[in-house]
Protein backbone atom coordinates (compact mmCIF):
# COMPACT_ATOMS: atom_id res chain seq x y z
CA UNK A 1 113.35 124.24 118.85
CA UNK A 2 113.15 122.12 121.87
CA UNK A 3 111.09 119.32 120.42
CA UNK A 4 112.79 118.96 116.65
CA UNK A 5 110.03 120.89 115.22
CA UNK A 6 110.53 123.39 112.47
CA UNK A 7 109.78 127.09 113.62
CA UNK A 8 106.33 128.57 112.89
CA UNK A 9 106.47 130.76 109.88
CA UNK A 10 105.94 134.22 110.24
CA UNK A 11 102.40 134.69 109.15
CA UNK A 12 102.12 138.24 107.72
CA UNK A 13 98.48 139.79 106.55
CA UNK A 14 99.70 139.39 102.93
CA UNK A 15 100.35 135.82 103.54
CA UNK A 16 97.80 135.00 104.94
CA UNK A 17 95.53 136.66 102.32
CA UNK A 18 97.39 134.75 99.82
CA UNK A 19 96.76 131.14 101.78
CA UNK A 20 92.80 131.88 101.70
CA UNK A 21 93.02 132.91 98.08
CA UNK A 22 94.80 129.28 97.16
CA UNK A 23 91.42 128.15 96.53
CA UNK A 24 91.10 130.21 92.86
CA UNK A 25 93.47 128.17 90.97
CA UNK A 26 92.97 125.22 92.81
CA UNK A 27 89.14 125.62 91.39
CA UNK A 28 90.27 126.35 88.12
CA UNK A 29 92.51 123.64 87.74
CA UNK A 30 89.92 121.03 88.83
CA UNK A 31 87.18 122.50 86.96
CA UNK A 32 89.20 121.53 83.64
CA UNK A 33 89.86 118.53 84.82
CA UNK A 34 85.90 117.95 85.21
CA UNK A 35 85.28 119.27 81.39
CA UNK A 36 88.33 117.03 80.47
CA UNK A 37 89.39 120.23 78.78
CA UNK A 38 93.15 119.45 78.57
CA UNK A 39 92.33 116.04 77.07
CA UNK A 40 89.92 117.58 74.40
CA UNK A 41 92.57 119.87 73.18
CA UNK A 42 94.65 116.78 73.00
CA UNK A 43 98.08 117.45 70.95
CA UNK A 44 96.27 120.18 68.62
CA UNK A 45 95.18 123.77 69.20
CA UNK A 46 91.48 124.98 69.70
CA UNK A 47 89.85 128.84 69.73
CA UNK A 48 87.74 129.03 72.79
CA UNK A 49 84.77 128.91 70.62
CA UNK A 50 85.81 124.89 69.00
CA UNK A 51 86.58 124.15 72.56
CA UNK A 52 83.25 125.36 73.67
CA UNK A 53 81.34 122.93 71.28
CA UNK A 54 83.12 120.02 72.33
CA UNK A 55 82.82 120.21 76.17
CA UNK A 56 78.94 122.43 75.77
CA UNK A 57 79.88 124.78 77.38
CA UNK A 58 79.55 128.94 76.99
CA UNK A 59 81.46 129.98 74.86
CA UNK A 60 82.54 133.99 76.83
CA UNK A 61 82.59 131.56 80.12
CA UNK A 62 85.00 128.82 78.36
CA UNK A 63 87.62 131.32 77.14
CA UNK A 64 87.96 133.51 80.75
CA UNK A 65 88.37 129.98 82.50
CA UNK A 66 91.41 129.03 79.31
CA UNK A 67 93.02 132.65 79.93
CA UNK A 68 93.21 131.85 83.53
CA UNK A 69 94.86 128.30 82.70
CA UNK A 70 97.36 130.25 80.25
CA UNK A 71 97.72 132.72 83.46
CA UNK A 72 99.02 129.70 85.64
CA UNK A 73 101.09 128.18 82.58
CA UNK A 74 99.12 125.10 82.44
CA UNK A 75 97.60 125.90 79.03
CA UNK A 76 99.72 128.42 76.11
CA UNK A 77 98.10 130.57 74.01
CA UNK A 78 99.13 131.50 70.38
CA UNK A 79 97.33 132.63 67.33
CA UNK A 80 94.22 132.82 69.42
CA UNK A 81 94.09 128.95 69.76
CA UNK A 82 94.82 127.51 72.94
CA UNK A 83 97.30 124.55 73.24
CA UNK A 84 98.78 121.80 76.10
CA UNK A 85 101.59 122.80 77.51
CA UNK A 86 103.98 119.74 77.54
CA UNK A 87 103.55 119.10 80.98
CA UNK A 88 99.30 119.37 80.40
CA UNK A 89 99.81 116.68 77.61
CA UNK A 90 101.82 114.26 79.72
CA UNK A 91 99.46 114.61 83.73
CA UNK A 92 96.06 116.40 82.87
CA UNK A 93 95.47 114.58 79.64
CA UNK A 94 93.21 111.56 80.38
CA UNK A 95 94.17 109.63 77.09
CA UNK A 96 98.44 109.83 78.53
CA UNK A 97 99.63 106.67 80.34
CA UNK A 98 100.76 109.23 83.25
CA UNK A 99 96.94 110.81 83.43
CA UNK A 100 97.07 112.09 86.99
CA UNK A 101 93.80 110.21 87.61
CA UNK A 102 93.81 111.13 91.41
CA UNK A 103 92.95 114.70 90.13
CA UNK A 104 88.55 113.91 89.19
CA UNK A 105 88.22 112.69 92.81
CA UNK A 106 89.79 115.31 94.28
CA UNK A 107 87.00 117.46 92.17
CA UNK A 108 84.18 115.35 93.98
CA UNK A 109 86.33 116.32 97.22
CA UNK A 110 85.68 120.09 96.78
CA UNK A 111 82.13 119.62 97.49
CA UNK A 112 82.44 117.84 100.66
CA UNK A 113 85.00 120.15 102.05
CA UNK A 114 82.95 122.96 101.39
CA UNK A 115 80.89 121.95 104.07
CA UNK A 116 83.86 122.01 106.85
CA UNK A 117 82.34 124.87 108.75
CA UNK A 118 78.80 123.16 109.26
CA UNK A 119 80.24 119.70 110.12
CA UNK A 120 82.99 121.51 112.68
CA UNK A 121 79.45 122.85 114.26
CA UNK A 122 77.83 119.79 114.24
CA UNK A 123 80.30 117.33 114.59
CA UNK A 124 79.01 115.02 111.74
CA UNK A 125 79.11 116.09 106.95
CA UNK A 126 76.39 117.05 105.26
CA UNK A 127 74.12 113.82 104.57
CA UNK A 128 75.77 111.68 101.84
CA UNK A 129 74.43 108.73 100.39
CA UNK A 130 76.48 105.19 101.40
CA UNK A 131 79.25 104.40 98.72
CA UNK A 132 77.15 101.83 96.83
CA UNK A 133 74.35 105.06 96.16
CA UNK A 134 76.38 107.34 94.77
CA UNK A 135 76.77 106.32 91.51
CA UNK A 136 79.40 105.95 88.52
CA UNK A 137 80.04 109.66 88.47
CA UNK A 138 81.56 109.67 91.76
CA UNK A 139 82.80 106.00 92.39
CA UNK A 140 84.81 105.49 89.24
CA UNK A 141 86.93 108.53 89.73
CA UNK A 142 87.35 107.95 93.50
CA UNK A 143 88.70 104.08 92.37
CA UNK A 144 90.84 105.58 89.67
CA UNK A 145 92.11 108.33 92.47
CA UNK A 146 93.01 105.27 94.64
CA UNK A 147 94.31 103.08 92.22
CA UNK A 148 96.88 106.21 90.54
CA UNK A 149 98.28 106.65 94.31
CA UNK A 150 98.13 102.81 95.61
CA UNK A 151 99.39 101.69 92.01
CA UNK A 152 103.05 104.01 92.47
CA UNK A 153 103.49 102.72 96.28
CA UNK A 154 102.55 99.16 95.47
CA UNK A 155 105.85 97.56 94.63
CA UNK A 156 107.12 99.42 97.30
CA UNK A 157 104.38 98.38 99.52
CA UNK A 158 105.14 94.68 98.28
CA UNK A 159 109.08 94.79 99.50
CA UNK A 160 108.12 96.18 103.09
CA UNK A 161 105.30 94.15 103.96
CA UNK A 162 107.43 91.40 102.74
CA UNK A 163 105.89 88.31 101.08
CA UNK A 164 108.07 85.47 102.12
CA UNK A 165 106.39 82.29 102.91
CA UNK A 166 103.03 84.11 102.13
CA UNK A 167 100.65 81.86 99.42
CA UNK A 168 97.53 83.87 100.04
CA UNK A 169 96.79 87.35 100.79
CA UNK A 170 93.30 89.25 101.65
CA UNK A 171 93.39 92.66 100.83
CA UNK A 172 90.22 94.44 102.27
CA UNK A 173 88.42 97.22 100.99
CA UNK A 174 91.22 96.56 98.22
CA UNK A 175 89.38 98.95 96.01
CA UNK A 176 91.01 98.42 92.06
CA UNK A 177 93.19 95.87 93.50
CA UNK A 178 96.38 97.64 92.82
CA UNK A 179 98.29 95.91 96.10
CA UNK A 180 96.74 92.95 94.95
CA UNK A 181 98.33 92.60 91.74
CA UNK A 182 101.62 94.03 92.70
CA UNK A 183 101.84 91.47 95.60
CA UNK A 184 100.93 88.58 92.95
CA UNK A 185 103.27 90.38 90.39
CA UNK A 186 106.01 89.96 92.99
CA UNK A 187 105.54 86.67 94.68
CA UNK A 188 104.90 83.97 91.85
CA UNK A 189 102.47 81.40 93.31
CA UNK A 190 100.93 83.97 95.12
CA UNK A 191 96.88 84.22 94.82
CA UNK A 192 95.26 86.99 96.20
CA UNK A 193 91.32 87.72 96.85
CA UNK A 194 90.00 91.65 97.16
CA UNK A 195 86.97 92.03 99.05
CA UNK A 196 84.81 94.83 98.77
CA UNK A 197 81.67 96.04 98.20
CA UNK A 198 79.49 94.99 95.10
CA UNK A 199 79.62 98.34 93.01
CA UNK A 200 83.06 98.43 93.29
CA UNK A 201 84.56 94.78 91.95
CA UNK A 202 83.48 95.45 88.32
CA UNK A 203 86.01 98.28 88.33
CA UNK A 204 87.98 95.97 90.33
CA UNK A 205 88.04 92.80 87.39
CA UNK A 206 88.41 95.54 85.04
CA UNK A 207 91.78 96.61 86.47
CA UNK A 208 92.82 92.55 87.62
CA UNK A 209 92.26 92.03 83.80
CA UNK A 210 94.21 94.53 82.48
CA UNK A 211 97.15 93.27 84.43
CA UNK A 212 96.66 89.76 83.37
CA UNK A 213 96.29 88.18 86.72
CA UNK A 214 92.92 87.11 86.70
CA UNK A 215 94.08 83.52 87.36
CA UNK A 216 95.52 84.44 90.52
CA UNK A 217 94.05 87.76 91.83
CA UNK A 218 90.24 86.86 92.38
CA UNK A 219 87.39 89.47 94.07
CA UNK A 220 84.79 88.51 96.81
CA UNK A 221 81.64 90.96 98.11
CA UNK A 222 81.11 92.16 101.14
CA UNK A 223 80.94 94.92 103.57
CA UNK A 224 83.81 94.81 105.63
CA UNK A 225 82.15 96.24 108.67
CA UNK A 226 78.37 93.65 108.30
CA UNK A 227 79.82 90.60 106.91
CA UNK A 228 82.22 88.15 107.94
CA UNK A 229 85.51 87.83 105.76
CA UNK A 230 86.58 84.36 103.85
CA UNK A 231 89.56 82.73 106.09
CA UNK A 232 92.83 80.61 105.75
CA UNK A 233 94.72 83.60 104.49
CA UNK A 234 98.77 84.20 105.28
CA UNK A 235 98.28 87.99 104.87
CA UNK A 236 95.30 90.15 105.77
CA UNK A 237 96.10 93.28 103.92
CA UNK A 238 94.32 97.05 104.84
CA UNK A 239 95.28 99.66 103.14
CA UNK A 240 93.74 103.26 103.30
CA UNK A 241 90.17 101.35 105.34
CA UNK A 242 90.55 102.34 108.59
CA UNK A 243 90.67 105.97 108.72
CA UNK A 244 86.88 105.66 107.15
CA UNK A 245 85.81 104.30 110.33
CA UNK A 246 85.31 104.86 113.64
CA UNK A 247 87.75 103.35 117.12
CA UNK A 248 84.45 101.04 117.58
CA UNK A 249 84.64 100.05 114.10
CA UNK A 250 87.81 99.36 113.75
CA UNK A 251 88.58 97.06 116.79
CA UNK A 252 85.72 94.60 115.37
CA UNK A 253 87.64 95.37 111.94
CA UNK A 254 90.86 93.98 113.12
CA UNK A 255 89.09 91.23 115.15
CA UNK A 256 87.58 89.96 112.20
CA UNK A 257 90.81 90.03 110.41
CA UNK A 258 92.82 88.11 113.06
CA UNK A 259 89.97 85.22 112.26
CA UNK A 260 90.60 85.10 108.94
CA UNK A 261 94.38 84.33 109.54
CA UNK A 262 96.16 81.28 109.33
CA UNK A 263 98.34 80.48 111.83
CA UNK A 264 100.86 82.48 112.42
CA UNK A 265 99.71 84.89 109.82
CA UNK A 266 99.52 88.61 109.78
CA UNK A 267 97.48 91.45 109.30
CA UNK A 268 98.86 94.81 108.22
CA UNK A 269 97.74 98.12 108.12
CA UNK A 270 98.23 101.04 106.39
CA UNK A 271 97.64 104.39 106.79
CA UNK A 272 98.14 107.60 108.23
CA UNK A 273 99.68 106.86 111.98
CA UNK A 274 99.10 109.82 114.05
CA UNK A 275 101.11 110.64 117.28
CA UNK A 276 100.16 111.02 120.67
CA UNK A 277 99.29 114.99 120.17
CA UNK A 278 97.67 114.41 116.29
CA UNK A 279 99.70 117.17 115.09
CA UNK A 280 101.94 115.02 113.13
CA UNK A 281 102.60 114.12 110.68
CA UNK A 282 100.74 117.07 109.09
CA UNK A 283 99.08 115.64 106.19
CA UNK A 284 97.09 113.15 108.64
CA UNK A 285 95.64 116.43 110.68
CA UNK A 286 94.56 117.45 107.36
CA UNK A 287 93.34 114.13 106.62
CA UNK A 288 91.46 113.98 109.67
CA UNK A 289 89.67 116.97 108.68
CA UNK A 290 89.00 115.24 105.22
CA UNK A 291 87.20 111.94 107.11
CA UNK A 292 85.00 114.96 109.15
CA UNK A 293 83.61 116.43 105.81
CA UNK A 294 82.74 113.29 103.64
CA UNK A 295 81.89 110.73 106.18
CA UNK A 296 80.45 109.72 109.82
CA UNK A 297 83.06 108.47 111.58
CA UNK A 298 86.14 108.54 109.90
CA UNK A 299 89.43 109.62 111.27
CA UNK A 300 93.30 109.23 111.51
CA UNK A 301 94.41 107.26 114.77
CA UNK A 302 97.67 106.64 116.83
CA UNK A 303 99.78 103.67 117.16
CA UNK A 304 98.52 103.11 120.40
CA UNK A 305 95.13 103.08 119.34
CA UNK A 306 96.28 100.64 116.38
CA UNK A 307 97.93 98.31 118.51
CA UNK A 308 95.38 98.42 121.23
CA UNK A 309 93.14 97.17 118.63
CA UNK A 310 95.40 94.45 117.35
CA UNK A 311 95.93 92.88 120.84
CA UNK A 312 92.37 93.22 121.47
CA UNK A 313 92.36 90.71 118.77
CA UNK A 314 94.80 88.50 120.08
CA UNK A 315 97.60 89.90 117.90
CA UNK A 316 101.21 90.19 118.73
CA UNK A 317 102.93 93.03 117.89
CA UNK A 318 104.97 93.50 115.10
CA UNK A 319 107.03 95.86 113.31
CA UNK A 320 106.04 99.38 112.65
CA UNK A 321 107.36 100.52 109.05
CA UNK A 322 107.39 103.89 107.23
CA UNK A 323 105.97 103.83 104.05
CA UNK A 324 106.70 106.98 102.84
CA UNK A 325 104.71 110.49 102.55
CA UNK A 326 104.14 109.93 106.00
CA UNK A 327 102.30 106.87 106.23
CA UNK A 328 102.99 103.65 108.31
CA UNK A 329 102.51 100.01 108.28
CA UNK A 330 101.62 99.04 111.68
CA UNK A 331 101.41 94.63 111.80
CA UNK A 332 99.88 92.54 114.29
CA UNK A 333 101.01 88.67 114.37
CA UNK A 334 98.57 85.85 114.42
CA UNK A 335 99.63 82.89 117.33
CA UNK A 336 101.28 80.22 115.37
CA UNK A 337 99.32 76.71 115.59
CA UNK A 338 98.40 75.03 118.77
């Protein structure tokens, strides 16, 4: 086609029925993840009826929803006890060192998106309470979501940004700290602080201490958008923040970020970077319909809207960088001293 663009698809009645149906085995798949039935039937077999006991759940209801995960090959049946596929074991198995954590998040997501129609009516979600409200059962998977994806594109993340000459970073909103420790991991001499907000950190230290940084990766509370960040910092870091907030939001954002610089310092951001007509790349149009469901303002922005904000803030402009999956870095340059 004229423009690059790969040709529509030819949407048939049957395809299209099949598309709207997706959501069956999605459902399925996420309800086992939220009874943690792959990791209760662990390496050994269960009848639906053991099974049942150990998650308390019905017993008829339990084995329909394990046929239907035999039916999509993500569970095997034999002898009348159901068993892990190898596959199950190794991703949906929360006790494997390659647990697809992102997956118990993406079950809290469900419930937001099932509200797309009313907030496409009203322009605004269903009312949800503010992050540090909603409790353990949905904070600690959304950190573990976040931490599973940041985690595989930190050391990535950590060659693109590039850490020369960089002592300290600030990585806000920095969630489990996963850039964090992969930038300190990296960079010896490096410290880093992740400021957040004050339900989250405990999860953060947990992770910091697990990695055996705690030394040099350090937390400080705050809300990014109320309070004013610490300063002297080589490298303000955003990852994933500013597509929960509004244009408004996000120009003070970046303003406060360009004060916490040294000189000559930079802030980076990453996220989805829209263009012009917010069509592409695709998965930040979907994304933008995920910030309408589950909060206020959220949404995915352009370049120019990024930069805009950055020399707003007395930023120069830097590079633009593709991270992959079709996110960008976008970085804005601090003036150097005097």
């Amino acid at each position: 086609m004229p423009d690059g663009r790969e040709s529509t698809p030819a949407w048939t009645p049957a395809a299209l029925r099949d598309l709207a149906m997706g959501f069956q085995q999605s459902r399925i798949l996420l309800t086992a993840v939220e009874l943690r039935l792959f990791s209760l039937i662990g390496d050994g077999g269960l009848t639906s009826a053991d099974l049942a006991g150990r998650a308390a759940t019905d017993p008829r209801a339990t084995d329909r929803l394990l046929n239907a995960l035999c039916a999509m090959q993500l569970l095997e049946k034999r002898g009348g006890r159901f068993w892990n596929t190898p596959d199950g074991r190794r991703y949906l198995d929360d006790g494997s060192p390659e647990f697809a954590g992102g997956l118990g998040h993406t079950a809290s997501m469900w419930h937001s998106w099932s509200g797309l129609t009313e907030a496409v009516r009203e322009g605004r979600p269903a009312l949800r309470a503010a992050i540090n409200d909603r409790g353990d059962a949905w904070l600690k998977p959304f950190i573990a979501a976040m931490h599973y994806r940041a985690a595989q594109q930190a050391p990535r993340m950590a060659e693109l940004v590039g850490l020369d000459g960089v002592g300290r970073v600030l990585d806000v909103g920095g969630g489990s700290g996963a850039f964090s420790i992969a930038f300190a991991a990296k960079q010896p001499g490096l410290a880093a602080v992740v400021f957040d907000l004050p339900n989250v950190l405990p999860l953060t230290r947990e992770y910091i201490a697990r990695a055996g940084l705690a030394g040099r990766v350090t937390t400080a509370v705050g809300d990014y958008l109320v309070d004013p960040l610490p300063e002297r910092f080589d490298l303000v870091f955003l990852s994933a923040v500013i597509h929960s907030n509004s244009a408004v939001q996000n120009a003070a954002l970046i303003a406060s970020c360009a004060a916490a610089l040294n000189p000559g310092g930079r802030v980076a951001v990453v996220d989805w970077v829209m263009d012009e007509d917010r069509v592409t790349p695709p998965a930040g149009a979907f994304f933008a319909l995920n910030m309408l469901v589950a909060t206020d303002h959220g949404d995915t922005f352009t370049e120019a809207e990024i930069r805009g904000w950055m020399a707003g803030a007395g930023l120069a402009p830097g590079p633009r960088i593709d991270a992959g999956s079709g996110t960008s870095i976008v970085i804005g340059v601090g003036p150097a001293r005097g």
